[in-house]
C-alpha atoms as a PDB file:
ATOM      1  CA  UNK A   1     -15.239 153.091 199.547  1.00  0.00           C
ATOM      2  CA  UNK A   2     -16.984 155.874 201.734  1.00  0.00           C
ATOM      3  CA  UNK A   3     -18.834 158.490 200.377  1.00  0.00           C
ATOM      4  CA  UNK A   4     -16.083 161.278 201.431  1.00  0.00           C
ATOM      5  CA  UNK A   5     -13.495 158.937 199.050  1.00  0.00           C
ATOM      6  CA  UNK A   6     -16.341 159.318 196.707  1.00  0.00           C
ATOM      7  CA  UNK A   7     -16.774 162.549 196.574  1.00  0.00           C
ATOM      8  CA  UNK A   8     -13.200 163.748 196.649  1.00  0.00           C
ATOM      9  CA  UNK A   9     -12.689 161.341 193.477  1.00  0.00           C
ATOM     10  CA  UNK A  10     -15.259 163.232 191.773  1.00  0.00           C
ATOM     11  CA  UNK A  11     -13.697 166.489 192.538  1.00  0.00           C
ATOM     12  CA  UNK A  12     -10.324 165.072 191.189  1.00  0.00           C
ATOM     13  CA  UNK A  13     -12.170 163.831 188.150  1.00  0.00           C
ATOM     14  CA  UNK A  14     -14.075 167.167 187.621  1.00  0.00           C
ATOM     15  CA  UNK A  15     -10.639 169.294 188.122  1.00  0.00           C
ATOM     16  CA  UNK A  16      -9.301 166.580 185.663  1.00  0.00           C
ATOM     17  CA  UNK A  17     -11.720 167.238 183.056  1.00  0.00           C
ATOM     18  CA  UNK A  18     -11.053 171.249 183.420  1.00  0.00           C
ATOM     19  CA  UNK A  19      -7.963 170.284 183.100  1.00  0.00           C
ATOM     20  CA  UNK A  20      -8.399 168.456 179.865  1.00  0.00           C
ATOM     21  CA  UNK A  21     -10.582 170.489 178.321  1.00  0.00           C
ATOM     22  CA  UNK A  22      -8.041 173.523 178.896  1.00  0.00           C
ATOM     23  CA  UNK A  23      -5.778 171.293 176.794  1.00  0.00           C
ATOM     24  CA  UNK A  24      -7.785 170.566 174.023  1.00  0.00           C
ATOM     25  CA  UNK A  25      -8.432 174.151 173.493  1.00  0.00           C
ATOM     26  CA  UNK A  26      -4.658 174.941 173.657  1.00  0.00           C
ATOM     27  CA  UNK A  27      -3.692 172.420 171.449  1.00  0.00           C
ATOM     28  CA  UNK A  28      -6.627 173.107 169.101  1.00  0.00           C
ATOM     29  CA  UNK A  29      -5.134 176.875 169.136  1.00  0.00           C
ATOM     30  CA  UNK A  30      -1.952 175.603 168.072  1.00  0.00           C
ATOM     31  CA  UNK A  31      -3.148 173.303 165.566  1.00  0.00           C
ATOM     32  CA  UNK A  32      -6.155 174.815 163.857  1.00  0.00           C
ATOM     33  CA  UNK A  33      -5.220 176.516 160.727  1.00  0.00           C
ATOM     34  CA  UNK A  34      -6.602 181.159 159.978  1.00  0.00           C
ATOM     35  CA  UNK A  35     -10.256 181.526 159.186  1.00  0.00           C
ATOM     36  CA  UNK A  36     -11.538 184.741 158.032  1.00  0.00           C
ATOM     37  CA  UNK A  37     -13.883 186.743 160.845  1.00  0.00           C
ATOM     38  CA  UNK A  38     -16.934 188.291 160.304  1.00  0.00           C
ATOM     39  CA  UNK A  39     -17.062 188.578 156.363  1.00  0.00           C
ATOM     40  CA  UNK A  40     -13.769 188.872 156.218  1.00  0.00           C
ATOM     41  CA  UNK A  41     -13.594 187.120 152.471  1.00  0.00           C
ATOM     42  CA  UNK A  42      -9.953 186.894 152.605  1.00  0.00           C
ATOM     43  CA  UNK A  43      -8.804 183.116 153.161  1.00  0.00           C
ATOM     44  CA  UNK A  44      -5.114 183.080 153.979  1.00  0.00           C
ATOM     45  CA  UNK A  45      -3.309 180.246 152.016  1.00  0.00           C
ATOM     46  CA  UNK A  46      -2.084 177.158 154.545  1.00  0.00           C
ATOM     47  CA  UNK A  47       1.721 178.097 155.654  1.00  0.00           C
ATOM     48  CA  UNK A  48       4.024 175.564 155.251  1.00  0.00           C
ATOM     49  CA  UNK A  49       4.395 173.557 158.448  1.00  0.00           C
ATOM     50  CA  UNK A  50       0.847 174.019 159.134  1.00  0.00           C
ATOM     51  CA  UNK A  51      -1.490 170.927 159.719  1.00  0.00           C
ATOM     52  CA  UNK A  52      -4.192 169.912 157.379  1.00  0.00           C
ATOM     53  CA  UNK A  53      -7.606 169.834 157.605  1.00  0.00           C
ATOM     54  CA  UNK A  54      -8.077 165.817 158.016  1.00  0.00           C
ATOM     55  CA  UNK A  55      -5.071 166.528 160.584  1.00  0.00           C
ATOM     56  CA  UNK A  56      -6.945 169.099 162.651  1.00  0.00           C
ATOM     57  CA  UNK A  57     -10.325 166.521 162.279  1.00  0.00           C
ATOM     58  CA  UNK A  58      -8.352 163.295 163.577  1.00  0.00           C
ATOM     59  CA  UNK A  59      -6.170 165.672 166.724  1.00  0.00           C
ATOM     60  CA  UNK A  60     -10.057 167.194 167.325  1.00  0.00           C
ATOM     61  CA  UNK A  61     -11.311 163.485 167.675  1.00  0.00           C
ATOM     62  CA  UNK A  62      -8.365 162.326 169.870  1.00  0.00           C
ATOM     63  CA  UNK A  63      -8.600 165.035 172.260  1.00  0.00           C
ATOM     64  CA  UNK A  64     -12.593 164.614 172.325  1.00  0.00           C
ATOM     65  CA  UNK A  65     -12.000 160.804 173.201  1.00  0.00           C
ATOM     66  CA  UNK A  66     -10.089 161.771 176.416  1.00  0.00           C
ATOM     67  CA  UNK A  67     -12.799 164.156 177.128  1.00  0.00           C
ATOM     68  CA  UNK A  68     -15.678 161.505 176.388  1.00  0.00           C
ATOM     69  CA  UNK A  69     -13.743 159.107 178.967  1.00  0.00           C
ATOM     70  CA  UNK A  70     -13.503 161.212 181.661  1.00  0.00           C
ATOM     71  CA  UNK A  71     -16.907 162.016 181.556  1.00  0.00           C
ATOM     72  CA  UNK A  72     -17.441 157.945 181.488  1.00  0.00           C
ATOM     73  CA  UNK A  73     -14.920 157.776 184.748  1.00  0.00           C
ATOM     74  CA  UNK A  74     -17.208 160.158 186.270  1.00  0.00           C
ATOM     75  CA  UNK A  75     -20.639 158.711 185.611  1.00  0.00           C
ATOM     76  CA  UNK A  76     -18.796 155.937 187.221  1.00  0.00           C
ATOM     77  CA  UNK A  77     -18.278 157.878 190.184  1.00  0.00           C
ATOM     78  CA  UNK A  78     -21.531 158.803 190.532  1.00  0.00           C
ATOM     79  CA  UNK A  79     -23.083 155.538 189.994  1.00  0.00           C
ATOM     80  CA  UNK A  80     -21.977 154.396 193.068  1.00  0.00           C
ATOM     81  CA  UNK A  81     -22.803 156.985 194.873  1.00  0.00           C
ATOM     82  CA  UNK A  82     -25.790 156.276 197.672  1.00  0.00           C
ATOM     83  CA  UNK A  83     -29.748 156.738 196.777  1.00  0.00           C
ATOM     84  CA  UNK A  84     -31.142 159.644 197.423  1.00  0.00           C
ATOM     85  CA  UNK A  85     -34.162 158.335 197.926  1.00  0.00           C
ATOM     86  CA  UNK A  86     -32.998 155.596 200.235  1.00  0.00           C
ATOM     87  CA  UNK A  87     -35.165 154.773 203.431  1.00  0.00           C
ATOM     88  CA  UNK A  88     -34.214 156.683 206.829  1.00  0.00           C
ATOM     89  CA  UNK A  89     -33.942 153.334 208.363  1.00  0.00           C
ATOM     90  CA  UNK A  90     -31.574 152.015 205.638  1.00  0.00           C
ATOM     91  CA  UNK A  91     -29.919 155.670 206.260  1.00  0.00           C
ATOM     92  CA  UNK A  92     -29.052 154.846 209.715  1.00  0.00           C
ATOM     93  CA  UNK A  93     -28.015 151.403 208.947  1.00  0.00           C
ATOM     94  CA  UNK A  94     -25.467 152.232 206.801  1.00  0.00           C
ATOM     95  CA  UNK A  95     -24.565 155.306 209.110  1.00  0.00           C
ATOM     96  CA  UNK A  96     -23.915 152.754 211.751  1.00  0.00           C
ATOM     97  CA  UNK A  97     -21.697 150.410 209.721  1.00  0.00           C
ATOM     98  CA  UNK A  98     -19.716 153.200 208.726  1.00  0.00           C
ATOM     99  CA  UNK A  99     -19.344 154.566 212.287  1.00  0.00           C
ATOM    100  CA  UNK A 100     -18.171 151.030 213.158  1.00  0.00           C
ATOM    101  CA  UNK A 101     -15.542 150.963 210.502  1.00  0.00           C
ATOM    102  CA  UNK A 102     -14.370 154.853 211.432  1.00  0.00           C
ATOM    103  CA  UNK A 103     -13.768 153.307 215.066  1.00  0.00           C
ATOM    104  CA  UNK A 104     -12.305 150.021 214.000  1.00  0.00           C
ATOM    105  CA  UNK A 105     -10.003 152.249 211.620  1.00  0.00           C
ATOM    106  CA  UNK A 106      -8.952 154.521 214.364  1.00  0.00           C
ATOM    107  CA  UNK A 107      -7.869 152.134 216.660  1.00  0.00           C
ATOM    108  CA  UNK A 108      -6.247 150.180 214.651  1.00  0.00           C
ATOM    109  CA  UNK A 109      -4.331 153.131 213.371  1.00  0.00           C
ATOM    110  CA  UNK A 110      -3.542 154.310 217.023  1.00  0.00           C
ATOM    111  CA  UNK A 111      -2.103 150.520 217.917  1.00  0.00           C
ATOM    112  CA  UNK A 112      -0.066 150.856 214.337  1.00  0.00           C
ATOM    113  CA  UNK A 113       0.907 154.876 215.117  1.00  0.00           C
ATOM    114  CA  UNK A 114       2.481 153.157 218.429  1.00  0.00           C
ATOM    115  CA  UNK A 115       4.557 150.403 216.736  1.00  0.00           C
ATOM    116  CA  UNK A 116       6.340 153.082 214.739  1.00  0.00           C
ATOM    117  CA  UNK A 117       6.599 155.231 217.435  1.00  0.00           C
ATOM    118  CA  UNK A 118       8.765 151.918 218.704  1.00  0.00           C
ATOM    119  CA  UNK A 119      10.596 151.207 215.703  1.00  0.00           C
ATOM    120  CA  UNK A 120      11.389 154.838 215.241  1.00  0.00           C
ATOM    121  CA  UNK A 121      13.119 154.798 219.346  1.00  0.00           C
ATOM    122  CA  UNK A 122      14.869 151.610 218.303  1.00  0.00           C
ATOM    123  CA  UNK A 123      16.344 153.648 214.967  1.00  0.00           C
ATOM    124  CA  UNK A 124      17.733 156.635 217.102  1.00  0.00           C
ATOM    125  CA  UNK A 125      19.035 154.141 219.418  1.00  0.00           C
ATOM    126  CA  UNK A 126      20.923 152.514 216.483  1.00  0.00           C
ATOM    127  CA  UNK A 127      22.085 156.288 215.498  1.00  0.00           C
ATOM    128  CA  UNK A 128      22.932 157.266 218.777  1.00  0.00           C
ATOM    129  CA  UNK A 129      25.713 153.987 219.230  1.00  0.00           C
ATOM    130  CA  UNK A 130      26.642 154.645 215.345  1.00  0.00           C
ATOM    131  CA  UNK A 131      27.492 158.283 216.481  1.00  0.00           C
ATOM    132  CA  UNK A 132      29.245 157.178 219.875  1.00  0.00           C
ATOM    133  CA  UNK A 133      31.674 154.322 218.064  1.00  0.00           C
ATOM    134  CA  UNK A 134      32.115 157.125 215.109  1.00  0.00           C
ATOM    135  CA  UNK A 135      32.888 159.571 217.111  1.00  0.00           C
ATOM    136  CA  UNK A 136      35.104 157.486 219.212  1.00  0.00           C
ATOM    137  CA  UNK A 137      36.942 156.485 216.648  1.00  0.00           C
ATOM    138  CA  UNK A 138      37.598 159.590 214.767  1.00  0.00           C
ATOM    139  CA  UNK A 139      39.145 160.435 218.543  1.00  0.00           C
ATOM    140  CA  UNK A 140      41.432 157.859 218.069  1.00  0.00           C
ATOM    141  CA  UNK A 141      42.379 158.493 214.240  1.00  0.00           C
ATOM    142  CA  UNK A 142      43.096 162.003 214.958  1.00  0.00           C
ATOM    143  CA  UNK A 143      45.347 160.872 217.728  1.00  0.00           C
ATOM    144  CA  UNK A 144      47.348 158.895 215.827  1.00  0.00           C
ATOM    145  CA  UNK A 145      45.721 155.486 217.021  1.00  0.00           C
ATOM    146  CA  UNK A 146      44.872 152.572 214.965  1.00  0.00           C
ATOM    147  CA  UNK A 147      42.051 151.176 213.846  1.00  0.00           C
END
């Protein structure tokens, strides 16, 4: 995997995570029973349909699992990301291989970008005599003609 695929699964990971954590917090919201602000000594009793504390503890421990694991997906993503401190020569090297690969990609895509090109003239040839024989025989059926 190149560094650009690298990279642009850590972005995905990192908008995943915002993502995530914007859930947690919503659900948390939804979940998490009144607490009194500020001295505010009044506690208000739980309302029926309103989750318990051991509830709100195991939801706040599921969400923070997801969390936890896409932080581990990410550290994953990093980890294979090149050394920085990596030799100039070893630099190049790997420059080099992935230049070769870049061209080897491209050309093979151009030679594979042609073959549909093909098929896709074949297909509208296929149309084109599907609309001719349709076309001639709607002639005929509006006519009065057979089949």
């Amino acid at each position: 995997m190149s560094n650009t695929d690298l990279l642009t699964e850590l972005q995905r990971h990192f908008r995943d995570v915002n993502d995530q954590f914007a859930a947690v917090l919503e659900q948390l919201v939804h979940v998490a029973p009144a607490a009194p602000l500020d001295g505010d000594d009044r506690v208000e009793k739980q309302q029926p349909g309103t989750v318990s504390q051991a509830e709100l503890q195991a939801k706040a421990q599921e969400l923070s699992a997801g969390v936890v694991q896409r932080f581990k997906d990410i550290n994953a993503v990093i980890d294979k990301l090149p050394d920085l401190s990596e030799p100039i020569e070893e630099q190049d090297a790997r420059i080099t291989k992935l230049l070769a690969e870049h061209y080897a990609l491209r050309k093979e895509l151009g030679t594979v970008m042609q073959e549909t090109e093909r098929k896709l003239e074949e297909v509208h040839g296929c149309y084109e005599v599907l609309a001719d024989h349709a076309l001639s025989q709607g002639g005929k059926l509006a006519n009065g003609g057979s089949v």
